[in-house]
Protein backbone atom coordinates (compact mmCIF):
# COMPACT_ATOMS: atom_id res chain seq x y z
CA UNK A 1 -11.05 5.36 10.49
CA UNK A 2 -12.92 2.04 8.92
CA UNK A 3 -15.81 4.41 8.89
CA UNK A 4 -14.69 6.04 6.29
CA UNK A 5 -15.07 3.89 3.44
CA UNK A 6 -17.59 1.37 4.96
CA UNK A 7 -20.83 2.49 7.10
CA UNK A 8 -23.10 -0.50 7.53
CA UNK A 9 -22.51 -2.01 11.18
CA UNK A 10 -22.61 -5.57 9.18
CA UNK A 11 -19.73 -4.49 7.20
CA UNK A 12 -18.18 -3.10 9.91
CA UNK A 13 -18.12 -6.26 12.22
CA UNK A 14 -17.05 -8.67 9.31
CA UNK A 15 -14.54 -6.47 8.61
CA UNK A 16 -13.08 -6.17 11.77
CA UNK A 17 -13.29 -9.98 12.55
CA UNK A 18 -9.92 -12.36 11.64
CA UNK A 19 -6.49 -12.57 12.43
CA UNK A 20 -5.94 -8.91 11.35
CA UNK A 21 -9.60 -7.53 12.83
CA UNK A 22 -7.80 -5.38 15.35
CA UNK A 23 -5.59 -3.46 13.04
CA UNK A 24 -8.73 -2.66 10.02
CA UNK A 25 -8.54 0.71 11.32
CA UNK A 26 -4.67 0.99 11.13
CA UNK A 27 -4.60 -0.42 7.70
CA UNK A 28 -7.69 2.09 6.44
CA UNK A 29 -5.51 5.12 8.00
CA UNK A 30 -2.66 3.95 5.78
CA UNK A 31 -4.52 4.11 2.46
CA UNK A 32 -6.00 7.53 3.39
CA UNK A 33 -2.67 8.91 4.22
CA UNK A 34 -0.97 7.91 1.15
CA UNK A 35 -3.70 9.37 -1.00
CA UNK A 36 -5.20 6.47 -2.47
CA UNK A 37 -9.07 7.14 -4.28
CA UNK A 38 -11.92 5.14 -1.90
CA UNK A 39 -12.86 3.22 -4.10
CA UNK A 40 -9.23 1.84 -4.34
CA UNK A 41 -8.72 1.55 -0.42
CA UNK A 42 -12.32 -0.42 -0.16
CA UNK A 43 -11.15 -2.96 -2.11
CA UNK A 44 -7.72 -3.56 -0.63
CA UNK A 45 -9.26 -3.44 2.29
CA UNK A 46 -11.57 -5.83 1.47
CA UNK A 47 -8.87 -8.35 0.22
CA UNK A 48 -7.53 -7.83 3.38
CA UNK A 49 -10.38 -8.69 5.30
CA UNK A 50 -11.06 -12.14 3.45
CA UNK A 51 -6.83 -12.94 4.28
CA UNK A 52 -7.94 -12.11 7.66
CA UNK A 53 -10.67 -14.83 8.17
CA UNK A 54 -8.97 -17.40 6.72
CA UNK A 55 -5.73 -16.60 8.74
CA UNK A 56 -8.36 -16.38 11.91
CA UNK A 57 -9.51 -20.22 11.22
CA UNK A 58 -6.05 -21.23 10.78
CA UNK A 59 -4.09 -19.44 13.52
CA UNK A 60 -6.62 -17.81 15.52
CA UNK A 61 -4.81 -14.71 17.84
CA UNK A 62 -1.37 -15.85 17.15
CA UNK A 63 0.91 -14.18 14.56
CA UNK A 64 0.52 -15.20 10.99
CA UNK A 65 3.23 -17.68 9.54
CA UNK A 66 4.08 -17.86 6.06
CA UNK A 67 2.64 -21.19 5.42
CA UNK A 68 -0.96 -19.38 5.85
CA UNK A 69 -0.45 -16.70 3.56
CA UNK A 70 0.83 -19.77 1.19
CA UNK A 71 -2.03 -21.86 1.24
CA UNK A 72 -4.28 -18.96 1.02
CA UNK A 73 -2.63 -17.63 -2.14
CA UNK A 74 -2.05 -20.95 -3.43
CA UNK A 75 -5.68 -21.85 -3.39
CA UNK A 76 -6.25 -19.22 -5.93
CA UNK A 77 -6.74 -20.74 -9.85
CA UNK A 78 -6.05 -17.42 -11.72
CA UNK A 79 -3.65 -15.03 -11.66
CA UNK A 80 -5.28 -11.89 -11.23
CA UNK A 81 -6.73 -12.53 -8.11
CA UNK A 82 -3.71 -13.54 -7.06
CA UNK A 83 -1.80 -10.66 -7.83
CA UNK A 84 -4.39 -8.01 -5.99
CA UNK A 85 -4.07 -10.55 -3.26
CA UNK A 86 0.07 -9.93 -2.99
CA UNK A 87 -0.73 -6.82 -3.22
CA UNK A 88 -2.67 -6.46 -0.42
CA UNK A 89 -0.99 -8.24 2.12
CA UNK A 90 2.16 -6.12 1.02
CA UNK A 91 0.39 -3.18 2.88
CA UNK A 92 -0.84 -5.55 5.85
CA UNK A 93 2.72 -6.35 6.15
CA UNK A 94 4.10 -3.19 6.19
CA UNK A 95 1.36 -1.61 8.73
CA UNK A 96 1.37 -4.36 10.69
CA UNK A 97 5.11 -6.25 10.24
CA UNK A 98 4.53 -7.79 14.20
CA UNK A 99 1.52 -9.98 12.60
CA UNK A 100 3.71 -11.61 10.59
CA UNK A 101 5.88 -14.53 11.43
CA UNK A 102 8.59 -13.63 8.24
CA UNK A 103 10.46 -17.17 7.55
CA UNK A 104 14.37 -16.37 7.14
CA UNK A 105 15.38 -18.29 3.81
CA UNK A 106 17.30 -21.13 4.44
CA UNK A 107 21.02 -21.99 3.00
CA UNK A 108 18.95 -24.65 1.65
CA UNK A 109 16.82 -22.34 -0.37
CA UNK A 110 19.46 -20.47 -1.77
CA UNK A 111 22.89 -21.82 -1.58
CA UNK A 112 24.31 -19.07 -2.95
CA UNK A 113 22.70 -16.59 -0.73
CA UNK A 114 26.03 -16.03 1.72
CA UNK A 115 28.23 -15.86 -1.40
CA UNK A 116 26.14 -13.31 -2.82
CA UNK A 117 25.92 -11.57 -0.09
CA UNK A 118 29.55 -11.12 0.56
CA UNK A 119 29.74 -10.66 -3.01
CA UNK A 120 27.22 -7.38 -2.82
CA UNK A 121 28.62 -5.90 0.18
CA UNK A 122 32.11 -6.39 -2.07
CA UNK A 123 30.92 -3.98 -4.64
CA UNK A 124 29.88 -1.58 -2.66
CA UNK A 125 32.45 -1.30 -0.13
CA UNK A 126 35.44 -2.26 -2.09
CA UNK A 127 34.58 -1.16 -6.25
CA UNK A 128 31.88 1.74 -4.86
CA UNK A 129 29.29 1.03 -7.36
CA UNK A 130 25.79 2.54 -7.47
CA UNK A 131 22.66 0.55 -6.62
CA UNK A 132 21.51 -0.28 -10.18
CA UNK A 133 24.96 -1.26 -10.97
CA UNK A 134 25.41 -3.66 -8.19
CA UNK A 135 22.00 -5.30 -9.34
CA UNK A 136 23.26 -5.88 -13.07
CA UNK A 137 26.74 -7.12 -11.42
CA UNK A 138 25.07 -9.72 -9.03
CA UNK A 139 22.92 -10.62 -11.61
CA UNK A 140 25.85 -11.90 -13.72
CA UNK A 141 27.03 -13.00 -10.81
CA UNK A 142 23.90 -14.86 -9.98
CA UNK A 143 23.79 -16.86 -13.49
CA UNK A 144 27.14 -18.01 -13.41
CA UNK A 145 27.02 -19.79 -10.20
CA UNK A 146 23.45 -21.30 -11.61
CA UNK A 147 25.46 -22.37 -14.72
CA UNK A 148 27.96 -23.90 -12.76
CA UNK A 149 25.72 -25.89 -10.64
CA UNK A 150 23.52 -27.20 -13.20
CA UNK A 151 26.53 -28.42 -15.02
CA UNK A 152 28.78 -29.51 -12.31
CA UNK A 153 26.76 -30.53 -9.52
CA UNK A 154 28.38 -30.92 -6.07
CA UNK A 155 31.60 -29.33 -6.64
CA UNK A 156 32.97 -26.45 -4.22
CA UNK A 157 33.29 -23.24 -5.75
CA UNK A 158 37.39 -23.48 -5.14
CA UNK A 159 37.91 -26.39 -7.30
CA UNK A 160 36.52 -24.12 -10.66
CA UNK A 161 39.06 -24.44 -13.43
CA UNK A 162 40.02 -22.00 -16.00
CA UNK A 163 38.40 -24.39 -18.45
CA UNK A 164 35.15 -24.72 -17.00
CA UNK A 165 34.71 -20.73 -16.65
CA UNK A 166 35.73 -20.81 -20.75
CA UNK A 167 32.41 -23.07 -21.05
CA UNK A 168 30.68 -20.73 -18.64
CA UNK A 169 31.26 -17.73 -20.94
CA UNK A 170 31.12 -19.63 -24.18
CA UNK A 171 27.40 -20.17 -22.76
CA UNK A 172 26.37 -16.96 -21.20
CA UNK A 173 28.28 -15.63 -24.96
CA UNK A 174 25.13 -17.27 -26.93
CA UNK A 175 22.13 -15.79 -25.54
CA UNK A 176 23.54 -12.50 -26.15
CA UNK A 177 22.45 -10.84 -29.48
CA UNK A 178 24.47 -7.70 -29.21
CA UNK A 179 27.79 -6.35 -28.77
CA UNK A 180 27.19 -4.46 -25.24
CA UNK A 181 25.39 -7.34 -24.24
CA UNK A 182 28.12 -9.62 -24.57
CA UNK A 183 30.72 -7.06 -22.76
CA UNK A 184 28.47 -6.64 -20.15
CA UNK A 185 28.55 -10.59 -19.67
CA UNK A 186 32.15 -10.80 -19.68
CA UNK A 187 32.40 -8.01 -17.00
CA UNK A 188 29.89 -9.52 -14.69
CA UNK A 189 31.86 -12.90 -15.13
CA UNK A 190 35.37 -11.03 -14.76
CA UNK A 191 33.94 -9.11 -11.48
CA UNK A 192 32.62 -11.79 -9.87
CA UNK A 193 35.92 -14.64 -10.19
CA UNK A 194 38.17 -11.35 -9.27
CA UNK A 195 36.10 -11.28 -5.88
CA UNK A 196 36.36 -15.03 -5.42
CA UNK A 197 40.09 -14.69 -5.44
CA UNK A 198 40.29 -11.35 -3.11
CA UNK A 199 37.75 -13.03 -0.87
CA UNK A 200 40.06 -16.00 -0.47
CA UNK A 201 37.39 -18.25 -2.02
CA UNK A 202 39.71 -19.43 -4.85
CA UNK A 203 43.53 -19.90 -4.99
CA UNK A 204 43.67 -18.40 -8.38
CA UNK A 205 42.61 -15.08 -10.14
CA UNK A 206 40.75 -17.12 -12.92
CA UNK A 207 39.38 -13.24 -14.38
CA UNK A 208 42.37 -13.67 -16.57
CA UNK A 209 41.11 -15.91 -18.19
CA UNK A 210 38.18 -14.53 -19.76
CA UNK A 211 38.19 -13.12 -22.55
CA UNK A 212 37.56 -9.63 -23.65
CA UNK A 213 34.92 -9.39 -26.52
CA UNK A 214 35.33 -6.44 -28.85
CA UNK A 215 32.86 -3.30 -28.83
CA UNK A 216 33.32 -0.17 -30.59
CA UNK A 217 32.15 2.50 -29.04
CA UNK A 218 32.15 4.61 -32.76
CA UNK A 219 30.62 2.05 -34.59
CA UNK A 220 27.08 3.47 -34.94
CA UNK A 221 25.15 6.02 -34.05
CA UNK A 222 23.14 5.74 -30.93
CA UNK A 223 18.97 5.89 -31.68
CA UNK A 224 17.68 9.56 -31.58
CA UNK A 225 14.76 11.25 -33.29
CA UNK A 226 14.17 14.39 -35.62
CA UNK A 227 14.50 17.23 -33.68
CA UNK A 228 11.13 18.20 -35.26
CA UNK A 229 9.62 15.44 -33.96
CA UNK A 230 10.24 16.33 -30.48
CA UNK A 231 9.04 19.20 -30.97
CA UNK A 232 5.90 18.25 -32.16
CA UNK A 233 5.43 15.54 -29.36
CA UNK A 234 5.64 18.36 -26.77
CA UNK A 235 3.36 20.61 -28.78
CA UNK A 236 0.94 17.49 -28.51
CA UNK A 237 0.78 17.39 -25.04
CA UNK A 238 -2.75 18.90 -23.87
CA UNK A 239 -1.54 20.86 -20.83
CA UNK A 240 -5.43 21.40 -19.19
CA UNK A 241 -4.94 18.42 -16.87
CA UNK A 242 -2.27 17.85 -13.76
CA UNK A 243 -0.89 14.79 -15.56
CA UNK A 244 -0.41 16.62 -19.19
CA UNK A 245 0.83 19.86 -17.21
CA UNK A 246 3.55 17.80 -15.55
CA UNK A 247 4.19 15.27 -18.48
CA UNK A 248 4.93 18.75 -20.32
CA UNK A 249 7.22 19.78 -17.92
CA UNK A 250 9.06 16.45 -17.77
CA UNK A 251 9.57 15.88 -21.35
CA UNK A 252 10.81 19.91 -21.64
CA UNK A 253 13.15 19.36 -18.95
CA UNK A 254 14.13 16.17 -20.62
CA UNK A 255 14.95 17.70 -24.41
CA UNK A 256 16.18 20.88 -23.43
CA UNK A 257 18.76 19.74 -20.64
CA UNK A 258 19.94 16.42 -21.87
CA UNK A 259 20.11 15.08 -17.90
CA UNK A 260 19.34 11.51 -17.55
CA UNK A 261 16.25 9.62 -15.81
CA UNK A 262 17.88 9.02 -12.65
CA UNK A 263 18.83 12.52 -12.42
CA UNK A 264 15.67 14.07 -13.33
CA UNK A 265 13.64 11.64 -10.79
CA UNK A 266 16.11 13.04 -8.29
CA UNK A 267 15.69 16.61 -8.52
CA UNK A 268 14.36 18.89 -5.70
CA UNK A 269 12.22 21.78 -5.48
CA UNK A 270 15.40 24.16 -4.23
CA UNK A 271 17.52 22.28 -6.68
CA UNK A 272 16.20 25.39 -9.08
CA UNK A 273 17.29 28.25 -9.29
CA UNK A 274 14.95 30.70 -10.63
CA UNK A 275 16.45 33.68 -10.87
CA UNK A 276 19.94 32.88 -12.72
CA UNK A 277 17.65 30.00 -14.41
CA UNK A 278 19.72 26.91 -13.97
CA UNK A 279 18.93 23.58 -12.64
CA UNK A 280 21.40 22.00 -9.98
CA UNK A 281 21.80 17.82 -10.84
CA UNK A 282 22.85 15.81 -8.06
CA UNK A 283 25.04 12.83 -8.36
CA UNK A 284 25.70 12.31 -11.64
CA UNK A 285 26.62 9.33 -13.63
CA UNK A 286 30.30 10.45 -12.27
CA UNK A 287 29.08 11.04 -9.19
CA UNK A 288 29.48 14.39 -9.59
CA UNK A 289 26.85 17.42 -9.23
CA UNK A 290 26.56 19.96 -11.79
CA UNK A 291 24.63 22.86 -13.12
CA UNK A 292 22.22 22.98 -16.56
CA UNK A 293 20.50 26.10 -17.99
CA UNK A 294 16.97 25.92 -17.94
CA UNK A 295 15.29 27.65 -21.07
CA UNK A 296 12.13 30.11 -20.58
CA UNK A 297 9.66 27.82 -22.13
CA UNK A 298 10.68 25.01 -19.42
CA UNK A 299 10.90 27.04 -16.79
CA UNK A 300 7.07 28.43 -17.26
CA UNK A 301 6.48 24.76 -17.50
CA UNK A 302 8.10 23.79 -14.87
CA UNK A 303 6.12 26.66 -12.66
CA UNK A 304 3.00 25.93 -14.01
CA UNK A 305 3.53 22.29 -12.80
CA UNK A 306 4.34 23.25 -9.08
CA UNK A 307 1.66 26.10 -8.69
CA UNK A 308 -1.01 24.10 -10.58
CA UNK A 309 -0.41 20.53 -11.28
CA UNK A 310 1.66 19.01 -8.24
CA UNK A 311 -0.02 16.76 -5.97
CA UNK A 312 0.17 18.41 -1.91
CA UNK A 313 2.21 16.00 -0.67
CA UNK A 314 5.01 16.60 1.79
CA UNK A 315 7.85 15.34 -0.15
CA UNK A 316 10.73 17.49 -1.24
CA UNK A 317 10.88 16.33 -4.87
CA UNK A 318 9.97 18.18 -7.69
CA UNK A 319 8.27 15.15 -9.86
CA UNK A 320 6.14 13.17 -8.35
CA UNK A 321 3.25 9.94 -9.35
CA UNK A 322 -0.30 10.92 -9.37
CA UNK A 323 -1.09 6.91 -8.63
CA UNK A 324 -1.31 6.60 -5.00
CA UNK A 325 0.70 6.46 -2.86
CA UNK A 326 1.38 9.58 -4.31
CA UNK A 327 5.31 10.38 -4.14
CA UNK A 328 8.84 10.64 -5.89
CA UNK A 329 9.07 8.21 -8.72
CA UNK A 330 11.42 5.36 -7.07
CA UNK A 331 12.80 3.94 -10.27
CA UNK A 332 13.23 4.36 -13.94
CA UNK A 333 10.33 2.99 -15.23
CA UNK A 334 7.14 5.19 -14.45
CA UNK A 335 9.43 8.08 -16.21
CA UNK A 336 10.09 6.21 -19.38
CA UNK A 337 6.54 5.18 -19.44
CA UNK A 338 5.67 8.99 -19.72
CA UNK A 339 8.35 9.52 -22.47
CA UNK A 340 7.15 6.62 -24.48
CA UNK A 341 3.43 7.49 -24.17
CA UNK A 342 4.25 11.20 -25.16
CA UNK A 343 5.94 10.06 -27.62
CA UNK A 344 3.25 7.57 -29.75
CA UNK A 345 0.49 10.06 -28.55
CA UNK A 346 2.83 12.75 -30.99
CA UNK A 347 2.62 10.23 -33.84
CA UNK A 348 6.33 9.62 -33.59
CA UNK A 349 7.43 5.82 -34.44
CA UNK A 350 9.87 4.02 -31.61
CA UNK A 351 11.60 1.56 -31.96
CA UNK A 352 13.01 -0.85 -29.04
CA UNK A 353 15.09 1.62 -27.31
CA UNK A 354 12.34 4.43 -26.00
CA UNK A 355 12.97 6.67 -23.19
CA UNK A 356 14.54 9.49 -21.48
CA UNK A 357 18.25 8.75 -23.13
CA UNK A 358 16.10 8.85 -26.36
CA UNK A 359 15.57 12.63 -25.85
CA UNK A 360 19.46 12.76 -24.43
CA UNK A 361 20.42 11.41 -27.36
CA UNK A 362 18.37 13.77 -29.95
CA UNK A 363 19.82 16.73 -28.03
CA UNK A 364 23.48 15.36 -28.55
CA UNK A 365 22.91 15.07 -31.90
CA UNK A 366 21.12 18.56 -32.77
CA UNK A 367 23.97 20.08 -31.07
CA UNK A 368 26.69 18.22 -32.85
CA UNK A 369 25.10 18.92 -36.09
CA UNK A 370 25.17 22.71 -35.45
CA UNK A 371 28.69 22.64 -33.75
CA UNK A 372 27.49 24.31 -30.71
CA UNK A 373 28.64 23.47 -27.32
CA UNK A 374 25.19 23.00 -24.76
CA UNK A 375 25.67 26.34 -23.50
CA UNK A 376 25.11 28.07 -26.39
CA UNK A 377 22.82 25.66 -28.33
CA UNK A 378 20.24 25.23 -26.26
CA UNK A 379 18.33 28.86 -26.36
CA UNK A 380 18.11 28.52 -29.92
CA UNK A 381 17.18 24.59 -30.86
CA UNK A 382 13.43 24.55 -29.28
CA UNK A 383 12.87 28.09 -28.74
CA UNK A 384 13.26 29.15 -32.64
CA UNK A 385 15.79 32.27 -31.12
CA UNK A 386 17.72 33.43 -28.33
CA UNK A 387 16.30 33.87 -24.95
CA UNK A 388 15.88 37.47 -22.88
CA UNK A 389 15.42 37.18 -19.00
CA UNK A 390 12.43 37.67 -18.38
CA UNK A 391 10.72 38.75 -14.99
CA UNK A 392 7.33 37.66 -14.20
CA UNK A 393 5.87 37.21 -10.79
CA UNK A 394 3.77 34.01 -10.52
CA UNK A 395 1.10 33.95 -7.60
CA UNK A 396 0.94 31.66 -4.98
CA UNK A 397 -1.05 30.59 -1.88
CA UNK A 398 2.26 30.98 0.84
CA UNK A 399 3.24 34.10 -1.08
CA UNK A 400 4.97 34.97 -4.58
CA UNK A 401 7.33 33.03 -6.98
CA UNK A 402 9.26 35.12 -9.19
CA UNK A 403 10.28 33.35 -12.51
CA UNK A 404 13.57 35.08 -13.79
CA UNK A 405 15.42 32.79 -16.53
CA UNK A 406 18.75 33.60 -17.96
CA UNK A 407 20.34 30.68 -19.39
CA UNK A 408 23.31 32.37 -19.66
């Protein structure tokens, strides 16, 4: 498979030389199944290759320990470099893990490590909480044990008092500019001592002793834009390339349905429904599922995107990357990019907070200010009327997709 990207027998042979010669071809396979552009595989493979010889002079045949791949990213002065150089020996570890000697970190390392552990598998046994919320949580978590240590060096976690987690919050309470910002620090803080005591780790429940900072949830009005300005963002959006036909189609989905990022990135290709023209959302922010209607103009969108713009890949996803490895978006970011660029390209001005809750949040509004419930405010806001069902076969290679949208 090395063939592919390199044909000089030179090239060949110094490629396949090293600690990792014998698994070039493996490694070349992996790029060229996960759709990466040649010119992109030749050079991780060639960062590969240079690992390789140094790990060869180092440890010859025998599996690769961590201090290699140490001192042969450490001897790199710039941090570019040294970033493509991660990068690459990411995928040499995950095509070839047996290569690898992986050191275990020790309790020395990370003290905390067990008591974060236990800690973790607390919140999502015991308080069920999703995976992004149980990162925030251990995170606060996290900074409160650093805080303690720093300040009171040596001492067991059991002998905390209630006034040293007062200083602890008093602390974590000024680096926080904003009212959700300083709940969120109590509740981490409050979480984490209310484990210590159901653990058995302290003698006391010291989460009653912190306190409670206000936060109205009325008090303002959460950021949204001019409904006309979504409108013209979309409207901006060239749809003659794959990327603008599905950045069309994400951003229609987005304004017209209100759903959230996490629920759009985990929507399916049977998850719609084209002939009653709804969309089904799966585990909601309530972990609950539910239904949204899906307006005529997103639903062409949405078709065009699968029929002309979606990458063949065998995933069952409806939105997926274009950047190789080409696949379902795996967290928020890469979809809030696409907002935000949409966005600017549109000529709308954002401010800090920019993203999909940004269109959530305009939709919310334009509804309230019209006093119509979702159902029957949505065929009217970006449409300019009320929408007909429509029938109108769509070709396609295994056969025929018929487009029927009702939002009622």
């Amino acid at each position: 498979m090395l063939e592919f990207y390199f044909s000089y027998g030179g090239v060949l042979k110094r490629l396949r030389s090293g600690a990792l010669g014998g698994e070039m071809d493996r490694l070349a396979e992996h790029f060229f199944r996960l759709g990466y552009k040649r010119a992109s595989a030749k050079i991780y493979l060639s960062r590969i290759a240079r690992f390789s010889r140094f790990a060869g002079t180092r440890c010859g045949p025998m599996p690769i320990h961590q201090d290699v791949v140490d001192s042969y990213l450490g001897a790199f002065t710039t941090d570019t470099p040294r970033i493509g150089a991660v990068s690459a020996l990411g995928h040499a570890r995950r095509v070839a893990p047996e290569r690898f000697i992986i050191a275990v970190p020790s309790e020395e390392d990370d003290p905390d490590a067990p008591l974060l552990a236990s800690f973790s598998d607390y919140l999502h046994r015991v308080r069920g909480l999703e995976p992004n919320t149980r990162e925030g949580v251990l995170l606060g978590g996290r900074r409160f044990l650093d805080w303690c240590r720093h300040h009171h060096p040596g001492q067991d976690i059991e002998a905390l008092t209630a006034k040293q987690v007062l200083a602890a919050v008093e602390y974590r309470l000024s680096l926080s500019t904003t009212s959700g910002s300083r709940t969120a620090a109590t509740s981490h803080i409050r979480t984490f001592l209310r484990f210590l005591y159901w653990a058995g780790r302290h003698h006391q429940d010291l989460a009653r002793v912190v306190p409670r900072t206000p936060s109205w949830r009325l008090a303002h009005l959460p950021p949204r834009l001019a409904w006309d300005d979504v409108r013209h963002a979309i409207d901006a959006i060239g749809a003659t390339t794959p990327v603008g036909i599905r950045d069309r189609a994400v951003l229609l989905l987005l304004a017209t349905t209100g759903i959230r990022n996490g629920e759009l990135r985990a929507i399916r290709l049977r998850d719609i429904d084209w002939r009653t023209g709804e969309v089904f959302v799966r585990r909601t922010k309530g972990k609950r599922d539910r239904v949204v209607p899906l307006l005529e103009e997103t639903g062409a969108a949405l078709a065009d995107y699968i029929l002309r713009a979606r990458p063949k890949v065998d995933s069952p996803y409806l939105f997926l990357s274009f950047t190789p490895p080409m696949g379902p978006f795996k967290c928020a970011a890469p979809v809030s990019r696409i907002v935000r660029k949409r966005l600017r390209h549109g000529g709308v001005e954002l401010g800090r907070v920019a993203g999909a809750h940004l269109l959530r949040h305009s939709l919310a509004t334009q509804l309230v200010g019209q006093r119509r419930p979702i159902n029957e405010g949505l065929s009217g806001i970006l449409c300019g009327g009320p929408v007909s069902s429509v029938e109108e076969p769509l070709a396609k290679d295994d056969g025929e997709l018929c487009l029927c949208l009702d939002p009622f």
